[in-house]
Protein backbone atom coordinates (compact mmCIF):
# COMPACT_ATOMS: atom_id res chain seq x y z
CA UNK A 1 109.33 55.35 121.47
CA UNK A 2 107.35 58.48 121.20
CA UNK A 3 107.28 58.65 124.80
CA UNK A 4 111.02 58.83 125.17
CA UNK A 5 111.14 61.24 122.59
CA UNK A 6 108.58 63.81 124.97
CA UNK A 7 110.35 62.30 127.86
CA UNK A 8 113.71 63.76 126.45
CA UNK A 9 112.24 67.38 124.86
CA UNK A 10 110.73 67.66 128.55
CA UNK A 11 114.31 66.96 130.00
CA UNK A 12 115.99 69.65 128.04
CA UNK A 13 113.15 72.21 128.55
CA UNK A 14 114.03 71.47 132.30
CA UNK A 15 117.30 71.97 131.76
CA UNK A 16 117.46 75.27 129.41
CA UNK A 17 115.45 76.55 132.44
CA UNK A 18 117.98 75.76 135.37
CA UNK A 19 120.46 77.26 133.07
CA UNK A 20 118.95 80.19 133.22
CA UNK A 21 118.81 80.58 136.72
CA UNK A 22 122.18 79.57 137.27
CA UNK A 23 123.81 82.23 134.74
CA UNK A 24 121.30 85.07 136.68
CA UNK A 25 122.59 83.74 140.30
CA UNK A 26 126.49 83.94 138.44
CA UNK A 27 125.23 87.29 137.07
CA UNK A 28 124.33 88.43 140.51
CA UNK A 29 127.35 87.07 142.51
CA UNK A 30 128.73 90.85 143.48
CA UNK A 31 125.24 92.38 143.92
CA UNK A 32 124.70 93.05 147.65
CA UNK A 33 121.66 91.49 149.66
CA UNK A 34 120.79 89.38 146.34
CA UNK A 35 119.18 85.89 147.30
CA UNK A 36 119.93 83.12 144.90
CA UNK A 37 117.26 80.82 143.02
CA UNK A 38 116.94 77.09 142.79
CA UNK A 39 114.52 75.23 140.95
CA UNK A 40 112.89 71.87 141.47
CA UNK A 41 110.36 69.60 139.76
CA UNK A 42 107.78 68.21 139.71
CA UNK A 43 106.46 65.16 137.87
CA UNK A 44 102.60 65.64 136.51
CA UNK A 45 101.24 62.81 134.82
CA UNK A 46 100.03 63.14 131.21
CA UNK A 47 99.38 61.17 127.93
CA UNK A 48 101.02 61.56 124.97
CA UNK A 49 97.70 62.23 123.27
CA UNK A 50 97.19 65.83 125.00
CA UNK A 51 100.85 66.62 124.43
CA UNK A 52 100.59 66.28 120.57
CA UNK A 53 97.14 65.25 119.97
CA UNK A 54 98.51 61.58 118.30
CA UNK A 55 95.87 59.67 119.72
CA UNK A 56 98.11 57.74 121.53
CA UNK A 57 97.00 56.82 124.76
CA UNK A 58 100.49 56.29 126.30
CA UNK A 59 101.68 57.83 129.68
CA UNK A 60 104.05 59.94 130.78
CA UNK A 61 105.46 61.70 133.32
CA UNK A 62 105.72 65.66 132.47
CA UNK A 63 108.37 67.54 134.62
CA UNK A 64 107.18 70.76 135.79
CA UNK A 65 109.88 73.60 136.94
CA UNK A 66 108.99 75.99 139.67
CA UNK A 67 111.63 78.32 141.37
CA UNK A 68 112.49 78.83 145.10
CA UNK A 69 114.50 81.52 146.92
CA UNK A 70 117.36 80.29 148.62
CA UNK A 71 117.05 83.04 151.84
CA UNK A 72 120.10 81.72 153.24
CA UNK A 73 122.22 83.98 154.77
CA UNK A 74 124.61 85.62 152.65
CA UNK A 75 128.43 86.94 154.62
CA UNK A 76 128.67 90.47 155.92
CA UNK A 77 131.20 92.77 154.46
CA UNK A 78 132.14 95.49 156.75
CA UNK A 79 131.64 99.25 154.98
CA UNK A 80 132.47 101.44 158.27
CA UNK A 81 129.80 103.74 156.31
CA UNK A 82 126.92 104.83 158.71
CA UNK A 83 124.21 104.30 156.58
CA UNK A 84 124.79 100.61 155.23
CA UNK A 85 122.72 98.39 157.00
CA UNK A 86 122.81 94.27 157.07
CA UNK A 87 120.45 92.09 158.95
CA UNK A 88 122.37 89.05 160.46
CA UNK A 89 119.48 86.31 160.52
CA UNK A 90 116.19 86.29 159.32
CA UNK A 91 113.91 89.12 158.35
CA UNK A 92 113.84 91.92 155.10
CA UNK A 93 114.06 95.29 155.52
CA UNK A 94 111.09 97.39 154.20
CA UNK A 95 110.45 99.54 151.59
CA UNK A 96 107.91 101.90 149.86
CA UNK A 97 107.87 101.37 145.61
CA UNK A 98 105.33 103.01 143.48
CA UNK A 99 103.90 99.61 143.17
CA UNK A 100 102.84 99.12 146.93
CA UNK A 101 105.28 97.80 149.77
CA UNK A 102 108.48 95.63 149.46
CA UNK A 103 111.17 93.69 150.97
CA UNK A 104 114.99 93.86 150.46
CA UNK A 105 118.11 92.27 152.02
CA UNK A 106 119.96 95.27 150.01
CA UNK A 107 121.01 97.80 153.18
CA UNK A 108 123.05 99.96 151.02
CA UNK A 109 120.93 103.33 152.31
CA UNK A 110 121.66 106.84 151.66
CA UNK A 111 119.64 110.24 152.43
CA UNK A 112 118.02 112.01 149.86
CA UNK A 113 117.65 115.69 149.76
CA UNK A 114 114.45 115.87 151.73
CA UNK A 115 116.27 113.94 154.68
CA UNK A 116 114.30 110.79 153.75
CA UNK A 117 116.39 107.43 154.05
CA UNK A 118 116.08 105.58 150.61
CA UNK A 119 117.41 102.85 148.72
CA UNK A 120 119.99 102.94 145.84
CA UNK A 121 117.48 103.10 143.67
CA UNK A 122 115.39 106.28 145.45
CA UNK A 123 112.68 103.71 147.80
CA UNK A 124 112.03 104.83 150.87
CA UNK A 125 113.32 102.70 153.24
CA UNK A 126 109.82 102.38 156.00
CA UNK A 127 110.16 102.44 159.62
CA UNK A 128 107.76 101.80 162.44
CA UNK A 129 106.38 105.48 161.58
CA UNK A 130 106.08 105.30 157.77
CA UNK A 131 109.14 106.35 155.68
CA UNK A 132 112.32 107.30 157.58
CA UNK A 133 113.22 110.86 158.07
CA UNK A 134 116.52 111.96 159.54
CA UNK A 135 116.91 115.50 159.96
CA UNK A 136 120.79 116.04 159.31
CA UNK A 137 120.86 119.86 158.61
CA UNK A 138 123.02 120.39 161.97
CA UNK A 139 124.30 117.08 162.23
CA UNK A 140 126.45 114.74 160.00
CA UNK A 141 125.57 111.20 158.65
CA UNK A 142 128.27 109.88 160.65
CA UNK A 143 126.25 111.15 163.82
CA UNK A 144 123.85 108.80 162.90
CA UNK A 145 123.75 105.46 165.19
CA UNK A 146 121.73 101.92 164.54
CA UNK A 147 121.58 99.66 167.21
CA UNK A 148 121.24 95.92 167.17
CA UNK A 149 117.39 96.15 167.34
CA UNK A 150 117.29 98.32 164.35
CA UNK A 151 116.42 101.80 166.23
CA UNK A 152 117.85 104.77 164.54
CA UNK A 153 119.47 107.23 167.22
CA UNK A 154 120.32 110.66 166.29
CA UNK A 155 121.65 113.02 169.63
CA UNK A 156 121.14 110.09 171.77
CA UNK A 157 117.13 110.04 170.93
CA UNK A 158 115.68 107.18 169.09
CA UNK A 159 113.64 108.70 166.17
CA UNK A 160 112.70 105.89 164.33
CA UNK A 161 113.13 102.02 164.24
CA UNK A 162 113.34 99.73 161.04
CA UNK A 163 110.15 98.06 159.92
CA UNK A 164 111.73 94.47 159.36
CA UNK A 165 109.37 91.96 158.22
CA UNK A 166 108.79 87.68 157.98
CA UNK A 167 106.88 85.08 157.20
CA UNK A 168 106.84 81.26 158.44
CA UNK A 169 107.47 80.52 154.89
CA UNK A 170 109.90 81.81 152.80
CA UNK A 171 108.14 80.99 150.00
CA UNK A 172 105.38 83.64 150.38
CA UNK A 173 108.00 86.00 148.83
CA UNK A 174 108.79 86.37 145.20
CA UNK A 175 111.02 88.80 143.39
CA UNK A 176 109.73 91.82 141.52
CA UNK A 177 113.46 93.19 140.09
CA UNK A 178 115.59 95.66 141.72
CA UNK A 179 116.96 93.17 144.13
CA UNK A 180 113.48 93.63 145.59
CA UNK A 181 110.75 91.00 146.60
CA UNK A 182 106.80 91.12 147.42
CA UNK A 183 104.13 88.96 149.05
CA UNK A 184 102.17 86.53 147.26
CA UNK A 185 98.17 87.80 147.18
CA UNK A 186 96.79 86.68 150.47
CA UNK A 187 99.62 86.62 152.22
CA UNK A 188 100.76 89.51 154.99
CA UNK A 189 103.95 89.47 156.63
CA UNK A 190 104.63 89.45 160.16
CA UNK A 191 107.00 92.24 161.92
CA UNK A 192 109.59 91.02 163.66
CA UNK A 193 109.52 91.54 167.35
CA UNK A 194 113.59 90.61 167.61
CA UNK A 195 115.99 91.33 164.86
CA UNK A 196 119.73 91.62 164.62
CA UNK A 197 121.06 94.37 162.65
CA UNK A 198 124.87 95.43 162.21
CA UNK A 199 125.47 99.07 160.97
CA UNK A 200 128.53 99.52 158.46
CA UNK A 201 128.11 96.42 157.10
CA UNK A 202 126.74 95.08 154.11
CA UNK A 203 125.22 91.82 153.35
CA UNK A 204 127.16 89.97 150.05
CA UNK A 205 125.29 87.90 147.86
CA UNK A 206 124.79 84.13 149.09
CA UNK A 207 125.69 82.82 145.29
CA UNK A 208 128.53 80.56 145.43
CA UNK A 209 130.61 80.75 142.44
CA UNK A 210 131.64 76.73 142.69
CA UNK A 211 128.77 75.16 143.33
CA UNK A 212 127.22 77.37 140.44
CA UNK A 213 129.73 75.94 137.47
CA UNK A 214 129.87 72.46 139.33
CA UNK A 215 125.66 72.26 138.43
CA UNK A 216 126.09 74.07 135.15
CA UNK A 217 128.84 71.42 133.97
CA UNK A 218 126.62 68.78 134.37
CA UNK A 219 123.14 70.57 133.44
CA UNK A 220 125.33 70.57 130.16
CA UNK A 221 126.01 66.81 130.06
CA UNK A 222 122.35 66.06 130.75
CA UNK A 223 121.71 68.32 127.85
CA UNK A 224 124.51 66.61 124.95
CA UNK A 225 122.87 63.02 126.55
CA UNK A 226 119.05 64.08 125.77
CA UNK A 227 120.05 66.02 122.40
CA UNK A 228 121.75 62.17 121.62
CA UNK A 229 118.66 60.47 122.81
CA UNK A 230 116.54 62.23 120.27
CA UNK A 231 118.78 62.14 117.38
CA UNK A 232 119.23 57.69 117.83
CA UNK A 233 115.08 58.09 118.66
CA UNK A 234 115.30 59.86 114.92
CA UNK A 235 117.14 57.78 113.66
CA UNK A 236 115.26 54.71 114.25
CA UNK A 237 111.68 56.17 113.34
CA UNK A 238 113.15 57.42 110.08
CA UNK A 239 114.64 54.21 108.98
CA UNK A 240 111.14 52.45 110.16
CA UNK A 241 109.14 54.61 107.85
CA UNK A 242 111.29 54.27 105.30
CA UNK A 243 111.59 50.19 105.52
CA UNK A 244 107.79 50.66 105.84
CA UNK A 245 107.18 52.87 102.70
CA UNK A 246 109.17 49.81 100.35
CA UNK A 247 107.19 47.39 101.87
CA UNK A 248 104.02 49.34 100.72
């Protein structure tokens, strides 16, 4: 009985925590390059003993929630604006943070008053030379052209190239806020030898909207069905101890 008591707390734990992700990915729906998270479980066995210290020496299986980034791709929006920037396919476009390098989908660029291409949020976005400068004092933004391997043309000369990055698993990459995400320690990213890249358009965000309420209707069932579960598991144990304090 106890252990379908834990077995129940665990299930809305699990659930309170997929909830959460679900209302961020909703959240998130109109923010551009965002990536959505899933989570899954996993079952670790345990014994009721080191869950409450009882000294029961019952099993059970514990779930444990871990999150994954869904890197699917996400549809492009044309912008006709020279400076937004989607990859179509794999690969993250890199940036330079206070915090060390990182990785966006997010190709909404613009220049800053140095001439330096950055972020919406003031990054610099990072080329094969370091941070991308684009001298536009005699020239216009809209004289700017990016080409499907990512090289940045201004006159007709190339004078930089985008410094997309990958990694054979997706996984290696977790987010850090900002729409951003970094590398697990350990782990170094691999630049991309082939990439496409589409300039005036914008990657939207891959949440869909259905599937999102579809999961979090029935998270919400699961939830009323273990919140029942535990009140009847109540229930019982409280009318046992009481039968058992009479007989006493």
């Amino acid at each position: 009985m106890l252990n379908r008591l834990a077995m129940a707390g665990h299930a809305m734990t699990m659930q309170m925590a997929k909830m959460e992700t679900i209302t961020n990915n909703l959240a998130n729906i109109s923010t551009k390059g965002f990536k959505r998270e899933e989570l899954f479980v996993r079952e670790l066995k345990k014994t009721v003993s080191e869950l409450d210290g009882s000294g029961f020496s019952e099993e059970t299986s514990v779930p444990y929630v871990g999150a994954r980034i869904d890197f699917s791709q996400g549809p492009l929006e044309g912008t006709n604006r020279p400076l937004d920037v989607a990859i179509s396919g794999s690969g993250l476009f890199s940036v330079e943070t206070p915090d060390g390098e990182a990785y966006t989908r997010d190709g909404r660029f613009t220049l800053n008053q140095e001439g330096i291409l950055v972020t919406s949020d003031g990054h610099p976005v990072l080329g094969e030379g370091g941070p991308i400068e684009i001298n536009v004092q005699e020239n216009f933004a809209t004289d700017i052209v990016i080409n499907g391997s990512g090289e940045i043309l201004l006159d007709g000369n190339i004078i930089d190239k985008f410094k997309t990055v990958s990694t054979e698993n997706p996984a290696d990459f977790y987010k850090i806020g900002s729409n951003l995400f970094q590398l697990k320690p350990g782990v170094e990213a691999s630049a991309l030898e082939t990439v496409e890249v589409k300039q005036g358009f914008l990657e939207s965000s891959n949440v869909d909207s259905i599937t999102e309420m579809v999961t979090m209707i029935d998270l919400m069932h699961q939830y009323e069905m273990a919140q029942k579960m535990i009140k009847s598991q109540d229930a019982i144990l409280g009318k046992a101890a009481n039968e058992i304090g009479r007989v006493g």
